[in-house]
N, C-alpha and C. Protein backbone atom coordinates (compact mmCIF):
# COMPACT_ATOMS: atom_id res chain seq x y z
N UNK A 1 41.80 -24.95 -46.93
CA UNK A 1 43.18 -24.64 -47.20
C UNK A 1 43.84 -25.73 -48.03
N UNK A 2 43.53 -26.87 -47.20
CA UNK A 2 43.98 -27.84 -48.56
C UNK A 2 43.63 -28.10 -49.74
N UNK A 3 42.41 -27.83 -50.02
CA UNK A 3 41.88 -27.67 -51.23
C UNK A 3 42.58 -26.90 -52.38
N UNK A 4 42.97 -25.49 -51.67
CA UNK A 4 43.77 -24.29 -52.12
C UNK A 4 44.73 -24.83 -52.69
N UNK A 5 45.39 -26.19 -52.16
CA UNK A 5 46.82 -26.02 -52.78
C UNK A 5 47.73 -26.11 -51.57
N UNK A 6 47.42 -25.56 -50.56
CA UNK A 6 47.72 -24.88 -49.26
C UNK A 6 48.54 -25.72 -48.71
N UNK A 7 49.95 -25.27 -48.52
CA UNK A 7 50.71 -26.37 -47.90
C UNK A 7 50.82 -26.31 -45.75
N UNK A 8 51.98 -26.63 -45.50
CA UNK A 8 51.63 -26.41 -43.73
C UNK A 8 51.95 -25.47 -43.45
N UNK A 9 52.89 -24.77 -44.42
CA UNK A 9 53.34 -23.36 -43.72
C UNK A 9 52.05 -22.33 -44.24
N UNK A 10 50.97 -22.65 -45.05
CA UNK A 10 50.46 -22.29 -45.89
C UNK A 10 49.24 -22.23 -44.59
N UNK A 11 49.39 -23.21 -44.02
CA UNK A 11 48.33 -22.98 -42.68
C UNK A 11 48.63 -22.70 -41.73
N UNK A 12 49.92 -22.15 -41.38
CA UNK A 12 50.13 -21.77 -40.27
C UNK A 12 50.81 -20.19 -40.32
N UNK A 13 50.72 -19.74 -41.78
CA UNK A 13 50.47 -18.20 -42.02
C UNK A 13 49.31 -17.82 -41.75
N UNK A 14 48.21 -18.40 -42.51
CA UNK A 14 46.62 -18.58 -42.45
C UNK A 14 45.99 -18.51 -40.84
N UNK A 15 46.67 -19.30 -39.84
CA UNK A 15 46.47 -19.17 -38.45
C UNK A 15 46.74 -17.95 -38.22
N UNK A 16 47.92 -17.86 -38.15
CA UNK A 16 48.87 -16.34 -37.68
C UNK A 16 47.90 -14.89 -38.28
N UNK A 17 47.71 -14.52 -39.55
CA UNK A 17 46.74 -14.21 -39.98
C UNK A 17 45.51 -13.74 -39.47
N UNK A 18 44.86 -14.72 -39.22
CA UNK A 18 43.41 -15.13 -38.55
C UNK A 18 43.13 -15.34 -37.47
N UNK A 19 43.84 -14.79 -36.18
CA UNK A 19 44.54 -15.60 -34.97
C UNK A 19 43.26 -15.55 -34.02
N UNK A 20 42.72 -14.01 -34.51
CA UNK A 20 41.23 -13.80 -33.34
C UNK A 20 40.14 -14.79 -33.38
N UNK A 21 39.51 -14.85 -34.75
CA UNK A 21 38.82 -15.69 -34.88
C UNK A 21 39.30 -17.54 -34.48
N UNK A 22 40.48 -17.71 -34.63
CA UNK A 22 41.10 -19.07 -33.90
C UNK A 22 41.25 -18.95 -32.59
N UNK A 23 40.91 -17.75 -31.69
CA UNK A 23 40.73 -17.71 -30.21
C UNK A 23 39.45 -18.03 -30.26
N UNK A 24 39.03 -17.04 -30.73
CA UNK A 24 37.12 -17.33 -30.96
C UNK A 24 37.09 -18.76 -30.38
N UNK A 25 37.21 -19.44 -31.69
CA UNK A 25 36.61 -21.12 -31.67
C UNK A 25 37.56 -21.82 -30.84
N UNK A 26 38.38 -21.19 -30.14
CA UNK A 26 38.93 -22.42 -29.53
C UNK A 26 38.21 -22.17 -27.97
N UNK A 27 37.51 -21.33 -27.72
CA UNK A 27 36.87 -21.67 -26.37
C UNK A 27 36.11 -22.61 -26.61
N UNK A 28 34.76 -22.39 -27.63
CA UNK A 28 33.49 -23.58 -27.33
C UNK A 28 34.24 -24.94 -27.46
N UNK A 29 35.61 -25.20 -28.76
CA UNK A 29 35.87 -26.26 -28.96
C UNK A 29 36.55 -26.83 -28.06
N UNK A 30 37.14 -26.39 -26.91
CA UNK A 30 37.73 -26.60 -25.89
C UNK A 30 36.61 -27.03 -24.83
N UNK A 31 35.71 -26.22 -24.46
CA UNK A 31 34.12 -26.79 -23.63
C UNK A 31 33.78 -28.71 -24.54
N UNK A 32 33.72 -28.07 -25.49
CA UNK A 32 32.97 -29.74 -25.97
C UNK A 32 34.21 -30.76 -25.95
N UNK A 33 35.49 -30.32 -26.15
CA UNK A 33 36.47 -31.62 -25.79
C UNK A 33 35.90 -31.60 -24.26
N UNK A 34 35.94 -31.02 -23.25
CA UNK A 34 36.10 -31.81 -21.88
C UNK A 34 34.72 -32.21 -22.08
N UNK A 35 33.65 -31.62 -22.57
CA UNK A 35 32.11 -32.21 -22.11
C UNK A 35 32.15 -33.94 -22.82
N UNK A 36 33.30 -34.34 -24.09
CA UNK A 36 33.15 -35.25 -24.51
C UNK A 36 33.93 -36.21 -23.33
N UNK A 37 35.00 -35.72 -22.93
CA UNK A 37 36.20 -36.09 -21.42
C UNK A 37 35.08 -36.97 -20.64
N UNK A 38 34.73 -35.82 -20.40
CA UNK A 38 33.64 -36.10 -18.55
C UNK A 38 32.42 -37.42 -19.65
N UNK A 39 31.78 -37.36 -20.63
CA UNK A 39 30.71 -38.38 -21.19
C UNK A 39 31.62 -39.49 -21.02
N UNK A 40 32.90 -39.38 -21.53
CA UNK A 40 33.48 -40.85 -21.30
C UNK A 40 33.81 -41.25 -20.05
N UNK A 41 33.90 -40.42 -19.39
CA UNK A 41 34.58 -41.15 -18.09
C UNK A 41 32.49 -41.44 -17.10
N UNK A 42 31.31 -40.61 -17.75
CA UNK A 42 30.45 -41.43 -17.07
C UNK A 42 29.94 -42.33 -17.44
N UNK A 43 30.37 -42.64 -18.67
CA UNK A 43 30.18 -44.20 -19.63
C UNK A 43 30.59 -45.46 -18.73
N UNK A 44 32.20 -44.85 -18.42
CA UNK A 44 33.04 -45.85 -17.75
C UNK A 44 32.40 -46.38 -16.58
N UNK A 45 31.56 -45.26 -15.58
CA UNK A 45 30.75 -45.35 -14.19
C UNK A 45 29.70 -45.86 -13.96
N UNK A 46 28.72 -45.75 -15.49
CA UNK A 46 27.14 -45.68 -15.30
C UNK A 46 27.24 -46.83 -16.50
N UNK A 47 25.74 -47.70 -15.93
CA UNK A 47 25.15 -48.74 -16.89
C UNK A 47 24.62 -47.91 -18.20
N UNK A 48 24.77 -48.48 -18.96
CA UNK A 48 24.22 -47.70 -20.69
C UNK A 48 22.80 -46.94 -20.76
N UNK A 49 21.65 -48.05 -19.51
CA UNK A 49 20.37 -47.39 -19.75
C UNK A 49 20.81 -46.06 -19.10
N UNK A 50 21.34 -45.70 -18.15
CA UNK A 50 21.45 -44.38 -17.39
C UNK A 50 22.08 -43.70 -17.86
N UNK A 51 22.95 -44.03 -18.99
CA UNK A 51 24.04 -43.15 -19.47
C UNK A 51 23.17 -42.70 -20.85
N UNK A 52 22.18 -43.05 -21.33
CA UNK A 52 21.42 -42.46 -22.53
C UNK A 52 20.56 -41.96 -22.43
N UNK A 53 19.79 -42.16 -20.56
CA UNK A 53 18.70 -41.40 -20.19
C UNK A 53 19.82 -39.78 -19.96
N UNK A 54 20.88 -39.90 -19.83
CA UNK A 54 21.86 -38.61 -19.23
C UNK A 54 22.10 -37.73 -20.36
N UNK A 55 22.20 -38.20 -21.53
CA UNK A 55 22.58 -37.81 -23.02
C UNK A 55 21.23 -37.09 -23.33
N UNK A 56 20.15 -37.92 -23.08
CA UNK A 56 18.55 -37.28 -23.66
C UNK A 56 18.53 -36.26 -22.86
N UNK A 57 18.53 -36.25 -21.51
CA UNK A 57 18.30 -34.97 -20.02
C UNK A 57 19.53 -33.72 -21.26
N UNK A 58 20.70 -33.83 -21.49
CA UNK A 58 21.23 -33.08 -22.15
C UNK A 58 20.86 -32.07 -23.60
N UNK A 59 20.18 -33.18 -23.98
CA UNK A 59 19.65 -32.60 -25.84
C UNK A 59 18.36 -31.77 -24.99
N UNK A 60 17.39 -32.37 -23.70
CA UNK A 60 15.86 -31.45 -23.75
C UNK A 60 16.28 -30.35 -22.75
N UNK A 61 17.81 -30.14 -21.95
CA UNK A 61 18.42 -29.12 -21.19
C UNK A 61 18.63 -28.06 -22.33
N UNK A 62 19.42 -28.16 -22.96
CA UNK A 62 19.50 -27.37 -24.63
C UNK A 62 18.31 -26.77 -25.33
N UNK A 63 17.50 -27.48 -25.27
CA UNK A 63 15.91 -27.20 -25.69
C UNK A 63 15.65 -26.13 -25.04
N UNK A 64 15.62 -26.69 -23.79
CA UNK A 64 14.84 -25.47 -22.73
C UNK A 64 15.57 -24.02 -22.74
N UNK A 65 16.75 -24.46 -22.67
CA UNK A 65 17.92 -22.75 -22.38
C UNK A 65 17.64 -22.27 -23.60
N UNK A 66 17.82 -22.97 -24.76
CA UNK A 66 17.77 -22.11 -26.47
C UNK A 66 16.69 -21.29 -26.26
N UNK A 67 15.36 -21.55 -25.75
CA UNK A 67 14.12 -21.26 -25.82
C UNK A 67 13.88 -20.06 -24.61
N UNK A 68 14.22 -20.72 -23.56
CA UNK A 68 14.18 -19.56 -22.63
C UNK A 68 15.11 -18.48 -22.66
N UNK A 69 16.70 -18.49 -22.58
CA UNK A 69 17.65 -17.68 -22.44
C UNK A 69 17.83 -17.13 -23.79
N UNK A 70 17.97 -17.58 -25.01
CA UNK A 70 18.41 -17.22 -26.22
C UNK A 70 16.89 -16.31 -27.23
N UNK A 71 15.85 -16.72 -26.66
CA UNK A 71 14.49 -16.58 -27.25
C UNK A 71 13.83 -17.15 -28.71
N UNK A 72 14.66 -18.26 -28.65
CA UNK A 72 14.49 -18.82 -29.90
C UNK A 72 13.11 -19.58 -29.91
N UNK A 73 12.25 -19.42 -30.73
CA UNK A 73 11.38 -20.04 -30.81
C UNK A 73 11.38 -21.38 -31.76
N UNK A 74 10.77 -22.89 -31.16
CA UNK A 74 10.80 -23.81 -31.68
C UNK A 74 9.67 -24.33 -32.47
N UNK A 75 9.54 -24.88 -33.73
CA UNK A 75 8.59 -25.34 -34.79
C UNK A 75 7.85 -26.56 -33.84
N UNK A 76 7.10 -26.27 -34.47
CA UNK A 76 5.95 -27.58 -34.07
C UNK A 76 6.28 -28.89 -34.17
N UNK A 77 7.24 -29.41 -35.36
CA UNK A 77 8.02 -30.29 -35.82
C UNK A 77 9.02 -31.08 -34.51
N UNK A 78 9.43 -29.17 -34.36
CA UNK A 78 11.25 -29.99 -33.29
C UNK A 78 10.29 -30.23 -32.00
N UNK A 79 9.30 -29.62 -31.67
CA UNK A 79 9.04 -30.08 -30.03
C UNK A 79 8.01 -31.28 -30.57
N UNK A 80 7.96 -31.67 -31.30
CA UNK A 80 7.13 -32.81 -31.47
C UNK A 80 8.31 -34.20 -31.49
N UNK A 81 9.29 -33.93 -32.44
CA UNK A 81 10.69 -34.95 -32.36
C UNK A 81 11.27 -34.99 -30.59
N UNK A 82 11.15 -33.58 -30.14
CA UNK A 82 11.87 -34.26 -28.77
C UNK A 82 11.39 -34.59 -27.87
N UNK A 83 9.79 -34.20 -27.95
CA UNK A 83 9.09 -35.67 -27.14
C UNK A 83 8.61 -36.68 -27.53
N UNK A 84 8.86 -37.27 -29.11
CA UNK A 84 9.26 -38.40 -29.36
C UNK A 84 10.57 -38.98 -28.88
N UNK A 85 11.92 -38.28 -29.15
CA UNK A 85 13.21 -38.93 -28.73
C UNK A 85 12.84 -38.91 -26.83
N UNK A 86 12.52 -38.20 -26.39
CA UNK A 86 12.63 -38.48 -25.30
C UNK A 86 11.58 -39.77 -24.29
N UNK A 87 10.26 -39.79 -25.33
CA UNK A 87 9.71 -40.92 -24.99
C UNK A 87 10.43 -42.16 -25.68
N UNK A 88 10.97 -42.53 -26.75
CA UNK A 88 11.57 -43.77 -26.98
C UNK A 88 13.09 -43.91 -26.03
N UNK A 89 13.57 -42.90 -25.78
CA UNK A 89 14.93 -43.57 -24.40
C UNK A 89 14.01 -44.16 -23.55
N UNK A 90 13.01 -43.11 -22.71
CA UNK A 90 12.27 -43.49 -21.82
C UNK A 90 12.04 -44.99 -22.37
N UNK A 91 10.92 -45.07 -23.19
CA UNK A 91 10.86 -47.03 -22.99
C UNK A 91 11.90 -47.80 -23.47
N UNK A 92 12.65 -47.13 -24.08
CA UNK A 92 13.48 -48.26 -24.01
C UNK A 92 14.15 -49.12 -22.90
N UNK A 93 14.42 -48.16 -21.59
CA UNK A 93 14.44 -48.04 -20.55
C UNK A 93 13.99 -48.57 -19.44
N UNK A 94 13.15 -48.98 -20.11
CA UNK A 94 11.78 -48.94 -19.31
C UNK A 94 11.73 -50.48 -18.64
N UNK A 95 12.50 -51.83 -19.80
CA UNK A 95 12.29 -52.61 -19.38
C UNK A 95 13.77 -53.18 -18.54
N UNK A 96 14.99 -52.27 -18.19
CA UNK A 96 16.12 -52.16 -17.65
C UNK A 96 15.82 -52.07 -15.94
């Protein structure tokens, strides 16, 4: 919109407009503000090694549901990267 030229009333016709699709996205974007909420406040609780082993448990939780619930099938590539990322937290870890 700004690109356009587009001034504020220029985006808030554009909202008004478009209002479904701005319900749309405001659920997931609303889920990932609190999921970012709650990461900070277990930052605040938990030592760093536990708080990046919690972040990795998150990215291979995602893995698993995409794959099982969604039926997405994964390349040889990505399950090869996430048990690399998940073995380098692991040692990094390791000596904590």
């Amino acid at each position: 919109l700004c690109m356009e030229g587009g001034s504020i009333s220029g985006i808030i016709a554009f909202l008004k407009k478009d209002y479904w699709n701005m319900v749309l996205l405001s659920v997931p974007a609303g889920v990932y503000n609190l999921q970012q909420t709650l990461e900070y406040v277990a930052l605040s609780n938990l030592d760093a090694s536990m708080f990046s082993v919690l972040v990795q448990s998150k990215l291979c939780t995602t893995a698993i549901f995409s794959v099982s619930l969604l039926g997405k099938v994964m390349r040889k590539a990505q399950v090869i990267s996430l048990i690399l990322l998940t073995t380098g937290v692991m040692l990094a870890n390791l000596g904590n």
